[in-house]
C-alpha atoms as a PDB file:
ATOM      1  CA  UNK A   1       6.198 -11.954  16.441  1.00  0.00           C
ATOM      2  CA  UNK A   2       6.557  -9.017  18.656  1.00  0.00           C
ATOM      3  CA  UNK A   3      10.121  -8.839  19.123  1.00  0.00           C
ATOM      4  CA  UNK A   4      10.234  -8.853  14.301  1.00  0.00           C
ATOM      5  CA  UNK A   5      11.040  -5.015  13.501  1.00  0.00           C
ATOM      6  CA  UNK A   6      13.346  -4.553  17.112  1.00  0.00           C
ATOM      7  CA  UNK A   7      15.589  -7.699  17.354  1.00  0.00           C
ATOM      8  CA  UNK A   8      14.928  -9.871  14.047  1.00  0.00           C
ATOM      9  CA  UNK A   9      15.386  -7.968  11.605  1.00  0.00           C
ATOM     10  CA  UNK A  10      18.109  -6.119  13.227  1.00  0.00           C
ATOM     11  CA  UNK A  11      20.016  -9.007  12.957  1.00  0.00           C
ATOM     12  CA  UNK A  12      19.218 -10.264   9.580  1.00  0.00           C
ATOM     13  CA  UNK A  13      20.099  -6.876   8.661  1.00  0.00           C
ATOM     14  CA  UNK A  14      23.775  -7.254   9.890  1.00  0.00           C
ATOM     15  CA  UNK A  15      24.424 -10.156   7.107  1.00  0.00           C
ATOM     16  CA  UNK A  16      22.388  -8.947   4.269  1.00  0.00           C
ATOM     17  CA  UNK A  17      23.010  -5.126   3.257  1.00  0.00           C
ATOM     18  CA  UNK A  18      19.914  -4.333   0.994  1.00  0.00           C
ATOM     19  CA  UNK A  19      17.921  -4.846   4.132  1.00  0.00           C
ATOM     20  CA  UNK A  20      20.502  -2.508   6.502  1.00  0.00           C
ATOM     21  CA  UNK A  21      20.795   0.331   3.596  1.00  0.00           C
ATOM     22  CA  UNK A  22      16.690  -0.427   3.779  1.00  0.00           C
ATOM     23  CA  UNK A  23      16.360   0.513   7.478  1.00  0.00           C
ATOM     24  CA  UNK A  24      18.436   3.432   7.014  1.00  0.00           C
ATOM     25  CA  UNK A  25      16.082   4.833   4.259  1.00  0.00           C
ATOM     26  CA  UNK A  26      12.710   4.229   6.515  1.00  0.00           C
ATOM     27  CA  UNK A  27      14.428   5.899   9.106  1.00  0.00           C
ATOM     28  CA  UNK A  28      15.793   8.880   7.072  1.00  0.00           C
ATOM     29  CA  UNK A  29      12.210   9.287   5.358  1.00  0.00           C
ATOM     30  CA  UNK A  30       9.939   8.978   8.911  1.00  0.00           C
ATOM     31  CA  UNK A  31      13.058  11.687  10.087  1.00  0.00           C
ATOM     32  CA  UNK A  32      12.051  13.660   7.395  1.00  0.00           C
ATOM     33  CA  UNK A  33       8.030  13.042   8.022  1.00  0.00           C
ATOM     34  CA  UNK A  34       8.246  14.485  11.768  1.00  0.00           C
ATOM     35  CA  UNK A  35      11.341  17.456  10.950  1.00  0.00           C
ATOM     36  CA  UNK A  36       9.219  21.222  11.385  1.00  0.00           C
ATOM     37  CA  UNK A  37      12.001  22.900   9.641  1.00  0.00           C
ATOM     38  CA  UNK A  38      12.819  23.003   5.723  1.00  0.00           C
ATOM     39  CA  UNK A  39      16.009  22.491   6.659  1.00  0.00           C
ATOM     40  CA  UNK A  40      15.511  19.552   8.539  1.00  0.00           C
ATOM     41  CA  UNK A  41      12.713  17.909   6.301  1.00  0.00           C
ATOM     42  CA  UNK A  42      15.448  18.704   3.010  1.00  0.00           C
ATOM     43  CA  UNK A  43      18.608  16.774   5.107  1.00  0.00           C
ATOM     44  CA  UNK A  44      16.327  13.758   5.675  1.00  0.00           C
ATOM     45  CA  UNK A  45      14.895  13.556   2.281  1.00  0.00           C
ATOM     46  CA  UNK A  46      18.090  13.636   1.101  1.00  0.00           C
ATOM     47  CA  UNK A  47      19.535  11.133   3.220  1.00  0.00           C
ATOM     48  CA  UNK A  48      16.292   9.210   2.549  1.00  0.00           C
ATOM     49  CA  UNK A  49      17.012   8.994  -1.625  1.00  0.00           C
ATOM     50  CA  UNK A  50      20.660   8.402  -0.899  1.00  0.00           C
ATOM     51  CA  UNK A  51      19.184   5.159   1.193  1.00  0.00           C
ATOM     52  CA  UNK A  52      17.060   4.169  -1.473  1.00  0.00           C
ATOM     53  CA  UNK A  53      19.356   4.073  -4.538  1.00  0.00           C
ATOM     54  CA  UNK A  54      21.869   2.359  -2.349  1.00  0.00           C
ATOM     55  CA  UNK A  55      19.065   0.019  -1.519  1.00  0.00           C
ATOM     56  CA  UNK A  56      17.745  -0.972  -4.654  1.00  0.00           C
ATOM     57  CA  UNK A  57      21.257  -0.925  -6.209  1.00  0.00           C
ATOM     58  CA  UNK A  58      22.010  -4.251  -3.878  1.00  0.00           C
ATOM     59  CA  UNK A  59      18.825  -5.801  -3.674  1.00  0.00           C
ATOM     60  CA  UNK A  60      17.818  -6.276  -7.137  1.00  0.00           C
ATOM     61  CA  UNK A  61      20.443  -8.091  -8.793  1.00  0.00           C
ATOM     62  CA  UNK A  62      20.187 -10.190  -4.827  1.00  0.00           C
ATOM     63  CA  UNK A  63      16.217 -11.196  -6.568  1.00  0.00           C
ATOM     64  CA  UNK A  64      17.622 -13.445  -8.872  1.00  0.00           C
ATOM     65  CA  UNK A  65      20.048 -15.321  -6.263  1.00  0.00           C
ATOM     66  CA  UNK A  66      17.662 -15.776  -3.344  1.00  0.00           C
ATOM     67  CA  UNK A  67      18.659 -18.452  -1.105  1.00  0.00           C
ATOM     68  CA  UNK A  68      17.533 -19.583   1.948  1.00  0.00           C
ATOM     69  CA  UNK A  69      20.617 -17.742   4.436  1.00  0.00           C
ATOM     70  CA  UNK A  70      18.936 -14.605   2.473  1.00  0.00           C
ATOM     71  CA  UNK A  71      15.086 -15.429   1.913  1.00  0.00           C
ATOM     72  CA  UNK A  72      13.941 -13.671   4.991  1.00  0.00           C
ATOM     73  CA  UNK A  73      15.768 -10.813   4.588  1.00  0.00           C
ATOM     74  CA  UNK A  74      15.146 -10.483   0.776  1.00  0.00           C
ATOM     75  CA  UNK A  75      11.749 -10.448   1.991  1.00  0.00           C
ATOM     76  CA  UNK A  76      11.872  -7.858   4.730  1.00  0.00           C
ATOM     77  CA  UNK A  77      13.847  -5.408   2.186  1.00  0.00           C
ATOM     78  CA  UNK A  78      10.780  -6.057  -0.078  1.00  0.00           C
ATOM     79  CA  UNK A  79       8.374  -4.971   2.318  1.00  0.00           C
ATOM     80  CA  UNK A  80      10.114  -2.021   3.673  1.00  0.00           C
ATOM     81  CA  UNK A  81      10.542  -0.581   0.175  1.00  0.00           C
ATOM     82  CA  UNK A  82       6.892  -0.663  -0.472  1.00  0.00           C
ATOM     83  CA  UNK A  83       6.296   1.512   2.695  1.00  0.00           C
ATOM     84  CA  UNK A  84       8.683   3.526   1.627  1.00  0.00           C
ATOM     85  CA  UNK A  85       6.979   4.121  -1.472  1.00  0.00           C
ATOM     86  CA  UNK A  86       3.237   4.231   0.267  1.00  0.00           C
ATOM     87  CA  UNK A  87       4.765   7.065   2.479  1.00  0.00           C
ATOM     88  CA  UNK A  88       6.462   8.984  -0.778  1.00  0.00           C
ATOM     89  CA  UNK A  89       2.638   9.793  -2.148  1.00  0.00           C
ATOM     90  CA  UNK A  90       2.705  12.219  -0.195  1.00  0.00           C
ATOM     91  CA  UNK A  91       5.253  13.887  -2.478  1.00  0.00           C
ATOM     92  CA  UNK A  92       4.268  12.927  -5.927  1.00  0.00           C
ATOM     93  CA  UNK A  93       2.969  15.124  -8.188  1.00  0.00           C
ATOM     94  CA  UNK A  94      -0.534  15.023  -8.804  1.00  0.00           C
ATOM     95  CA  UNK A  95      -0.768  17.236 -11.831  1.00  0.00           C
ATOM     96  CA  UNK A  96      -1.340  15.933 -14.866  1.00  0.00           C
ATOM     97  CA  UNK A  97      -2.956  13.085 -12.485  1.00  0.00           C
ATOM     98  CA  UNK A  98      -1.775   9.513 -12.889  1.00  0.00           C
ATOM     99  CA  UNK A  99      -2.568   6.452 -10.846  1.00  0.00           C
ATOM    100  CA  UNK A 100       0.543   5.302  -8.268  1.00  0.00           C
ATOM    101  CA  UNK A 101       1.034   2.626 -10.955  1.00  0.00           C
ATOM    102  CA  UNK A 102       4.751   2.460  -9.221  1.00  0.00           C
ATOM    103  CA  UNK A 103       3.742   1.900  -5.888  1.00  0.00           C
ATOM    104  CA  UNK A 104       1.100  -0.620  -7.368  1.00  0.00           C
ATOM    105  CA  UNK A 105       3.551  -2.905  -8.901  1.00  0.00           C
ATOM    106  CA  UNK A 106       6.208  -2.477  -6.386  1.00  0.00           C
ATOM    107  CA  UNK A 107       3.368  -4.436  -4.102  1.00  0.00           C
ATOM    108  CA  UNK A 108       2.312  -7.063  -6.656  1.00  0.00           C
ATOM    109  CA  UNK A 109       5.920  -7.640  -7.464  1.00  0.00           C
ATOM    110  CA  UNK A 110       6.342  -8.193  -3.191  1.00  0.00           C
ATOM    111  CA  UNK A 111       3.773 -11.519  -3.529  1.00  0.00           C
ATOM    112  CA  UNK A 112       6.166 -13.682  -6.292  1.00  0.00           C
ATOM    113  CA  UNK A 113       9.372 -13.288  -4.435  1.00  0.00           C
ATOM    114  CA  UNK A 114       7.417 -13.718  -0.819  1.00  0.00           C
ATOM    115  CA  UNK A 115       6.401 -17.215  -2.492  1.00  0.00           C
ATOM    116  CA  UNK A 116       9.517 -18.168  -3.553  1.00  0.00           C
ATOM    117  CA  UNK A 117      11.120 -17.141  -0.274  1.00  0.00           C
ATOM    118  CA  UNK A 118       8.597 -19.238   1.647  1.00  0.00           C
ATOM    119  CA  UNK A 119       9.215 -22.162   0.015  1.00  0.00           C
ATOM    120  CA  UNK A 120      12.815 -21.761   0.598  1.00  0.00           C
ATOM    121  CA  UNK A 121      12.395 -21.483   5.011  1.00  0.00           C
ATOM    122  CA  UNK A 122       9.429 -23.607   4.830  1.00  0.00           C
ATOM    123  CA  UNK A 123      11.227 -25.705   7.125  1.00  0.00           C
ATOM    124  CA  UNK A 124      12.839 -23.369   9.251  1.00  0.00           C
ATOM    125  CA  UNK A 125      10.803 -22.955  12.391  1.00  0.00           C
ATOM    126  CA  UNK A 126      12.687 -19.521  13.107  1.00  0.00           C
ATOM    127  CA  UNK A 127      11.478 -17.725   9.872  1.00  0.00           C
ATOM    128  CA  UNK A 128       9.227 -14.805  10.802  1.00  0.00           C
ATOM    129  CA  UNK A 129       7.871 -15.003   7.351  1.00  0.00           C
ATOM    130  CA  UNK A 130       6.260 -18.423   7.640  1.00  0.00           C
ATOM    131  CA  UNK A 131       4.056 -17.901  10.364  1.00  0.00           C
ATOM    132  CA  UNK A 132       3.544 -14.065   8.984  1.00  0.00           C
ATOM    133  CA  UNK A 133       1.753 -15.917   5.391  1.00  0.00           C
ATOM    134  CA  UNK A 134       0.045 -18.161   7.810  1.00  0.00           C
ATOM    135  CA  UNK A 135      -1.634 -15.399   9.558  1.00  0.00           C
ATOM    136  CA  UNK A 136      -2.420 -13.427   6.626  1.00  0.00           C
ATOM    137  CA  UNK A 137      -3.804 -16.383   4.481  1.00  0.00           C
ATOM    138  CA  UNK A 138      -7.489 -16.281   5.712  1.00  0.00           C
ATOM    139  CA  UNK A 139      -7.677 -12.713   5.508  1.00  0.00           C
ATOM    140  CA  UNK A 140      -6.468 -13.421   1.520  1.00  0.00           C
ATOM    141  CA  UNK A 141      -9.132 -15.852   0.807  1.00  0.00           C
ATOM    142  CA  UNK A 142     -11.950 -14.205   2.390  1.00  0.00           C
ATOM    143  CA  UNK A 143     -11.302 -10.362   0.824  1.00  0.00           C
ATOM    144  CA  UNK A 144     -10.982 -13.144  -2.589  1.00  0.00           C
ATOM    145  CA  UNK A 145     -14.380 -13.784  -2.420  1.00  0.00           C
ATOM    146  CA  UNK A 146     -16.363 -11.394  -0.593  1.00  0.00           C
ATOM    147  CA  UNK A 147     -19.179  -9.720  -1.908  1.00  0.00           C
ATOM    148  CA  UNK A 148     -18.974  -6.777  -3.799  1.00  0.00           C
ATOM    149  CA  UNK A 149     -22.584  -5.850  -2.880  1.00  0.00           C
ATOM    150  CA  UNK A 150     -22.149  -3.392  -0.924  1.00  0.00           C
ATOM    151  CA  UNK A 151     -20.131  -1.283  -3.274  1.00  0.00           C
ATOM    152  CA  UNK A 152     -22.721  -2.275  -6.241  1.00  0.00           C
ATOM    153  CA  UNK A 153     -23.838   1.303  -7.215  1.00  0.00           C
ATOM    154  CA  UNK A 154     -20.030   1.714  -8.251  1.00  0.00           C
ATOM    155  CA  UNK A 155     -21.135  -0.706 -11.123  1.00  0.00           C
ATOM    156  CA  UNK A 156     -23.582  -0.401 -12.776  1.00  0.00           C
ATOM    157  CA  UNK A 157     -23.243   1.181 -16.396  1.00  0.00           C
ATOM    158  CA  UNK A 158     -24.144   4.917 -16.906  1.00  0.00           C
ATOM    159  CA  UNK A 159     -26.751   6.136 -19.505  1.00  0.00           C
ATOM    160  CA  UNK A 160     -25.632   4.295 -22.837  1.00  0.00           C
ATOM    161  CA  UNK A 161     -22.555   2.776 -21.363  1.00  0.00           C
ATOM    162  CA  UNK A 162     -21.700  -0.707 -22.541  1.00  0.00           C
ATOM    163  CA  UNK A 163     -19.346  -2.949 -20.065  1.00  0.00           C
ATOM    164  CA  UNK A 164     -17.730  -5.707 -21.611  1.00  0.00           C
ATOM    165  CA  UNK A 165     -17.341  -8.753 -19.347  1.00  0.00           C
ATOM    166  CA  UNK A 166     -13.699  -8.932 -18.760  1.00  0.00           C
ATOM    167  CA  UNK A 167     -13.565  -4.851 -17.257  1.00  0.00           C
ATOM    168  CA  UNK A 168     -16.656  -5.699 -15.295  1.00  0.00           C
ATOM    169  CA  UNK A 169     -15.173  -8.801 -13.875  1.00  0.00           C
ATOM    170  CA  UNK A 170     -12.243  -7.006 -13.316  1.00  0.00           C
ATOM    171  CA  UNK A 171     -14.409  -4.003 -11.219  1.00  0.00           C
ATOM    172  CA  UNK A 172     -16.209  -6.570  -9.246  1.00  0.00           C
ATOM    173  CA  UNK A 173     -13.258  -8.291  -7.792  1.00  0.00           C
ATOM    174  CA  UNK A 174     -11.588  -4.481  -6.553  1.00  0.00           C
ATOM    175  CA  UNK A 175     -15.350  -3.817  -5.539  1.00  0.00           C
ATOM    176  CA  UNK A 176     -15.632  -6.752  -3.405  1.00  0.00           C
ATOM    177  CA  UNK A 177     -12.127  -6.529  -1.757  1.00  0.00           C
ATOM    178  CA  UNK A 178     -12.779  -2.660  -1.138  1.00  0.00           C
ATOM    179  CA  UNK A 179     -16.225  -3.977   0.642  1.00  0.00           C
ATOM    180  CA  UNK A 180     -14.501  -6.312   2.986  1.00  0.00           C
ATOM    181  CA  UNK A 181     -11.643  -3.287   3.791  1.00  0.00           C
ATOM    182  CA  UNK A 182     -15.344  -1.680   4.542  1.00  0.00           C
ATOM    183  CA  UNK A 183     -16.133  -3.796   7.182  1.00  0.00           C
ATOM    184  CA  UNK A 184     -12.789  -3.267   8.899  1.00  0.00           C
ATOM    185  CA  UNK A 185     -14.069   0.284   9.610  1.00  0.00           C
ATOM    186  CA  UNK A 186     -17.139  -0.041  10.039  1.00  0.00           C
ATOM    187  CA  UNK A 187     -15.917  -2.183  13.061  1.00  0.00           C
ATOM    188  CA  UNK A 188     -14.096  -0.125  14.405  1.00  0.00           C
ATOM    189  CA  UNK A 189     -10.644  -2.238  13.946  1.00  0.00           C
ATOM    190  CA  UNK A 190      -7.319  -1.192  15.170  1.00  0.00           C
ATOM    191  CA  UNK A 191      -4.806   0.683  13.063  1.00  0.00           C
ATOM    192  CA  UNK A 192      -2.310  -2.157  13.340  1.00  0.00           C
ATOM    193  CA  UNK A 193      -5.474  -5.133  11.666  1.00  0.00           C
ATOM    194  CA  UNK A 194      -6.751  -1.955   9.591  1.00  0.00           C
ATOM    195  CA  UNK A 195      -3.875  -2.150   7.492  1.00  0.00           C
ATOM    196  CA  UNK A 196      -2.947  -5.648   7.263  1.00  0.00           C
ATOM    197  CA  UNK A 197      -6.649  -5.309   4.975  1.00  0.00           C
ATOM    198  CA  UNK A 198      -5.205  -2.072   3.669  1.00  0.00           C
ATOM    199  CA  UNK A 199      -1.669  -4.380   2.251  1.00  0.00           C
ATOM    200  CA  UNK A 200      -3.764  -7.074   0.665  1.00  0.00           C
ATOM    201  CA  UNK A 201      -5.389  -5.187  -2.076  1.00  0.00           C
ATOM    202  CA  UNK A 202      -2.131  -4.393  -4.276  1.00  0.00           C
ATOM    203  CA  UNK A 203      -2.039  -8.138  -4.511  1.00  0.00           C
ATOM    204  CA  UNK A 204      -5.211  -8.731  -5.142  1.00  0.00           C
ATOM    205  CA  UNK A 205      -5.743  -6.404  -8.187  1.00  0.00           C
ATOM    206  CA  UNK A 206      -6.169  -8.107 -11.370  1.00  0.00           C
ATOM    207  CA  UNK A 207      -3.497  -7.864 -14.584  1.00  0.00           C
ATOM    208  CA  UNK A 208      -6.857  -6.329 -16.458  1.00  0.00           C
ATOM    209  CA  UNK A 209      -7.404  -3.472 -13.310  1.00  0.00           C
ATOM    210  CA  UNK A 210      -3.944  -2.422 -13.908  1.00  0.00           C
ATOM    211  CA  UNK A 211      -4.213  -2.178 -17.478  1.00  0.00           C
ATOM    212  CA  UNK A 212      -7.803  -0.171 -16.807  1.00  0.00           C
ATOM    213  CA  UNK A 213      -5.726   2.076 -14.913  1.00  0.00           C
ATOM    214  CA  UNK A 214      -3.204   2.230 -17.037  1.00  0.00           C
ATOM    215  CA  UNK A 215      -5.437   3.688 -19.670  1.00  0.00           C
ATOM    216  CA  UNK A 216      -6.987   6.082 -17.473  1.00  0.00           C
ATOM    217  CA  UNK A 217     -10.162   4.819 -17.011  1.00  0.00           C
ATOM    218  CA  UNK A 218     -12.832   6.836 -15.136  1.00  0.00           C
ATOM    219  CA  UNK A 219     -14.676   3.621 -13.363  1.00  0.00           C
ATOM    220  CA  UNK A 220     -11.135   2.247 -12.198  1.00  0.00           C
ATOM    221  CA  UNK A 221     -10.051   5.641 -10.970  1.00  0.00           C
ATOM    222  CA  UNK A 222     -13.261   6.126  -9.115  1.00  0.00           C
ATOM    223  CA  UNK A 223     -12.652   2.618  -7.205  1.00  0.00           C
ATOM    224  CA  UNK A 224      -8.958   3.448  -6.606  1.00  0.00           C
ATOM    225  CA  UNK A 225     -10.759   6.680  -4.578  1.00  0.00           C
ATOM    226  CA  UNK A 226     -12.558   4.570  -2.383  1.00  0.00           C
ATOM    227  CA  UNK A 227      -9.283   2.681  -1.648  1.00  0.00           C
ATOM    228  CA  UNK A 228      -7.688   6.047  -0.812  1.00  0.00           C
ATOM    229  CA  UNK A 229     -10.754   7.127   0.840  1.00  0.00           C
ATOM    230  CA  UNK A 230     -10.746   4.005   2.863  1.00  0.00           C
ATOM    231  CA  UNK A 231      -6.898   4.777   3.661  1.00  0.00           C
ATOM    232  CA  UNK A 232      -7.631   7.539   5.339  1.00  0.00           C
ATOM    233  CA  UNK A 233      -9.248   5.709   8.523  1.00  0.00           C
ATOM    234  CA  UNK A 234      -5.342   4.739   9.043  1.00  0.00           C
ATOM    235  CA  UNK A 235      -4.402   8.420   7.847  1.00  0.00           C
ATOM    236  CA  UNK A 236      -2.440   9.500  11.734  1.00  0.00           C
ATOM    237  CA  UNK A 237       0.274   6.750  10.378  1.00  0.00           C
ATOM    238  CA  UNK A 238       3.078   8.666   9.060  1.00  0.00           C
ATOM    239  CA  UNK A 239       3.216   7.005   6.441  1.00  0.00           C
ATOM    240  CA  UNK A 240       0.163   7.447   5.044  1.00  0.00           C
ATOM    241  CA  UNK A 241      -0.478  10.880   6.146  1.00  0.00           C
ATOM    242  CA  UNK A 242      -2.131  13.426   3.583  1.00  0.00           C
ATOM    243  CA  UNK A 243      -1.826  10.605   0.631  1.00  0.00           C
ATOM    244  CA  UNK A 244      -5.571   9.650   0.829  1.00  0.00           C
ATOM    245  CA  UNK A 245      -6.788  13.763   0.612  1.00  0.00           C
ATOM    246  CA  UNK A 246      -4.112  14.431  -1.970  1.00  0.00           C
ATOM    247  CA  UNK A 247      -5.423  11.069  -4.178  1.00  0.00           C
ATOM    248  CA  UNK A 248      -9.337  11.491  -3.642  1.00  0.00           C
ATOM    249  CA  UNK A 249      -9.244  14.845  -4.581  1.00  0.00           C
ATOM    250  CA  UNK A 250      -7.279  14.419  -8.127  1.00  0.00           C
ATOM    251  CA  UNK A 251      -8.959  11.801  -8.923  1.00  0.00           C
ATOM    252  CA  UNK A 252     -12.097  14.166  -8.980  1.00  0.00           C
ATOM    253  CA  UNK A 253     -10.310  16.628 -10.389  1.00  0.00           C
ATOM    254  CA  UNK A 254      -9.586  14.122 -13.344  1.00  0.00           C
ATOM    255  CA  UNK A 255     -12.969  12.476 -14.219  1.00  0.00           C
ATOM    256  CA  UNK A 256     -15.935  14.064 -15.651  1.00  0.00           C
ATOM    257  CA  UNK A 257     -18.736  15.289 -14.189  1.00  0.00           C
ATOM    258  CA  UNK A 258     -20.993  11.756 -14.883  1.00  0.00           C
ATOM    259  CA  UNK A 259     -18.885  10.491 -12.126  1.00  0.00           C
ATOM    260  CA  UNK A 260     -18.573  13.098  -9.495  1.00  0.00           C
ATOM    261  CA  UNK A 261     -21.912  11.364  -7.655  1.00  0.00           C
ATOM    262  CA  UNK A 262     -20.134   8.410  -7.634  1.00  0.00           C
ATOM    263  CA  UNK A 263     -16.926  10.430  -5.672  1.00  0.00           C
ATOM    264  CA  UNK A 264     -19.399  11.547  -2.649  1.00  0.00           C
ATOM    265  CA  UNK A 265     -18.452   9.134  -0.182  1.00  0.00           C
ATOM    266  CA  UNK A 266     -14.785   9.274  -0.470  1.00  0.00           C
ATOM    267  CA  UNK A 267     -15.012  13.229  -0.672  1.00  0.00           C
ATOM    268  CA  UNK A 268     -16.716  12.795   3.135  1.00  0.00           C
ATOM    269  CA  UNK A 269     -14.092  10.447   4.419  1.00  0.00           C
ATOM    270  CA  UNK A 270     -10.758  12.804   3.416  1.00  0.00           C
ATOM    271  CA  UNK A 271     -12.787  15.634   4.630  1.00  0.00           C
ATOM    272  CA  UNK A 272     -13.527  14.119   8.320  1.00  0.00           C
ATOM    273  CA  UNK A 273      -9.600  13.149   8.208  1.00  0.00           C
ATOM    274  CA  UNK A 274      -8.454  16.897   6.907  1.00  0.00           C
ATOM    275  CA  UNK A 275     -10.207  17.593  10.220  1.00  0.00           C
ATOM    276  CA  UNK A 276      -8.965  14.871  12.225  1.00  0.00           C
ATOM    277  CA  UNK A 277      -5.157  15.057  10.735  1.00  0.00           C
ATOM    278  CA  UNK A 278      -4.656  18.748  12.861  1.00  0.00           C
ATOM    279  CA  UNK A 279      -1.783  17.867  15.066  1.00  0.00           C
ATOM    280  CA  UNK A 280      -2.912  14.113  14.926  1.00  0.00           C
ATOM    281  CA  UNK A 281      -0.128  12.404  13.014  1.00  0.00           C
ATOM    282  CA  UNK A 282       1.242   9.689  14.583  1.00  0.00           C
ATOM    283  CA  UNK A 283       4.589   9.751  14.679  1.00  0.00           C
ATOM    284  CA  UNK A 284       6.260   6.533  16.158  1.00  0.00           C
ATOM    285  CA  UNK A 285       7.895   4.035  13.476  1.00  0.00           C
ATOM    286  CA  UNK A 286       5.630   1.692  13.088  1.00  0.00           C
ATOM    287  CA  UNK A 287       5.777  -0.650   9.977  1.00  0.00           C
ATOM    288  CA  UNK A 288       3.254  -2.838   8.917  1.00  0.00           C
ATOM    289  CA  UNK A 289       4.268  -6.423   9.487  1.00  0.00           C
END
């Protein structure tokens, strides 16, 4: 699995163009993430949305014909195009604030055509993205069902609040996969097993989450800061960079005062990384596989 980003991809790349066009726009955007001129940073950036449009142009009408010559690659485009997106927070404007609904269902969208992919090489013991799911399947069922415990003072109702059943099932589920991301930091993990936890939790977020933050809601919003918040334990990646300070802070910008208790802990983590992110930012091309 070591050799995936340098030699196999590379090569699916040469027969499927989404996923070359795809490798170009990574590049151009980590070009632009490292560039100390304005110059520099605008001819990447450029380069970089050139990339994408070219990208997406090919690979989405390539979704509805996957085959399996194509399934792996279909699936690395995928993947790269969510970094890409995870790594373009950094940009977005924050004001008025909105939830990265974008990048949100760019990732959910990643797990149906990863299934249908799978099913496709399922027999093909060169596929990178067979033994890939494997790997990643325990981690799915355990942040499924872990306890949201830890996190519990995120739910319970304010003064005269009234939670119907379906929002609080909805908050327990995010609560419980943000408290298993927890224990990833708390022991200490490596960047590169830190954010395998930090890629499950798009997928795991419920229709009714989206549609709470969708609508703005101040609970939802205050658990999407603790995913930031938790983000920023991975923040020397280039790709994540300032995204988790940027997001923690409008998000308390945005909610009301009842909630700004609630906002303490990730306020303390995006603080220690504003410190930690002076001349720390990691700048080798790593993608998360």
């Amino acid at each position: 699995m070591n050799d995936t980003w340098t030699v196999r991809v590379p090569k699916l790349a040469m027969d499927y163009e989404p996923l070359l066009s795809a490798i170009m726009l990574i590049a151009s955007h980590h070009l632009a993430r490292i560039r100390t001129t304005p110059e520099e940073v605008e001819h990447y950036l450029t380069l970089r949305s050139l990339y994408l449009g070219t990208t997406l142009q090919a690979h989405r009408p390539a979704l509805s014909s996957v085959t399996k010559e194509n399934a792996e690659a279909v699936c690395f485009t995928a993947l790269i195009l969510s970094v890409d997106n995870m790594a373009n927070l950094q940009n977005r404007a924050l004001e008025p604030y909105e939830p990265p609904l974008q990048w949100i269902q760019l990732c959910r969208s990643i797990e149906g055509v990863w299934r249908f992919a799978l099913d496709l090489v399922k027999d093909d013991a060169t596929s990178r993205i067979g033994p890939a799911t494997e790997n990643m399947i325990p981690w799915y069922r355990e942040a499924r069902t872990f306890s949201s415990e830890r996190l519990s003072h995120l739910l319970q109702p304010l003064e005269g609040e009234v939670i119907n059943a379906d929002n609080m099932k909805a908050y327990r589920e995010v609560a419980g996969v943000l408290s298993w991301i927890l224990t990833g930091i708390e022991s200490g993990e490596s960047l590169d097993i830190f954010c395998r936890r930090l890629r499950l939790l798009p997928f795991l977020l419920s229709d009714q989450f989206v549609i709470l933050l969708q609508n703005m809601d101040s609970r939802a919003l205050v658990l999407l800061a603790h995913h930031f918040a938790m983000t920023a334990y991975a923040g020397e990646l280039w790709w994540i960079g300032e995204s988790p300070i940027r997001e923690v802070k409008a998000v308390k910008r945005f909610v009301g005062e009842v909630w700004q208790g609630m906002l303490s802990w990730p306020l303390e983590m995006v603080q220690r990384r504003e410190q930690r992110n002076k001349g720390a930012v990691a700048h080798n091309l790593d993608i998360p596989a």
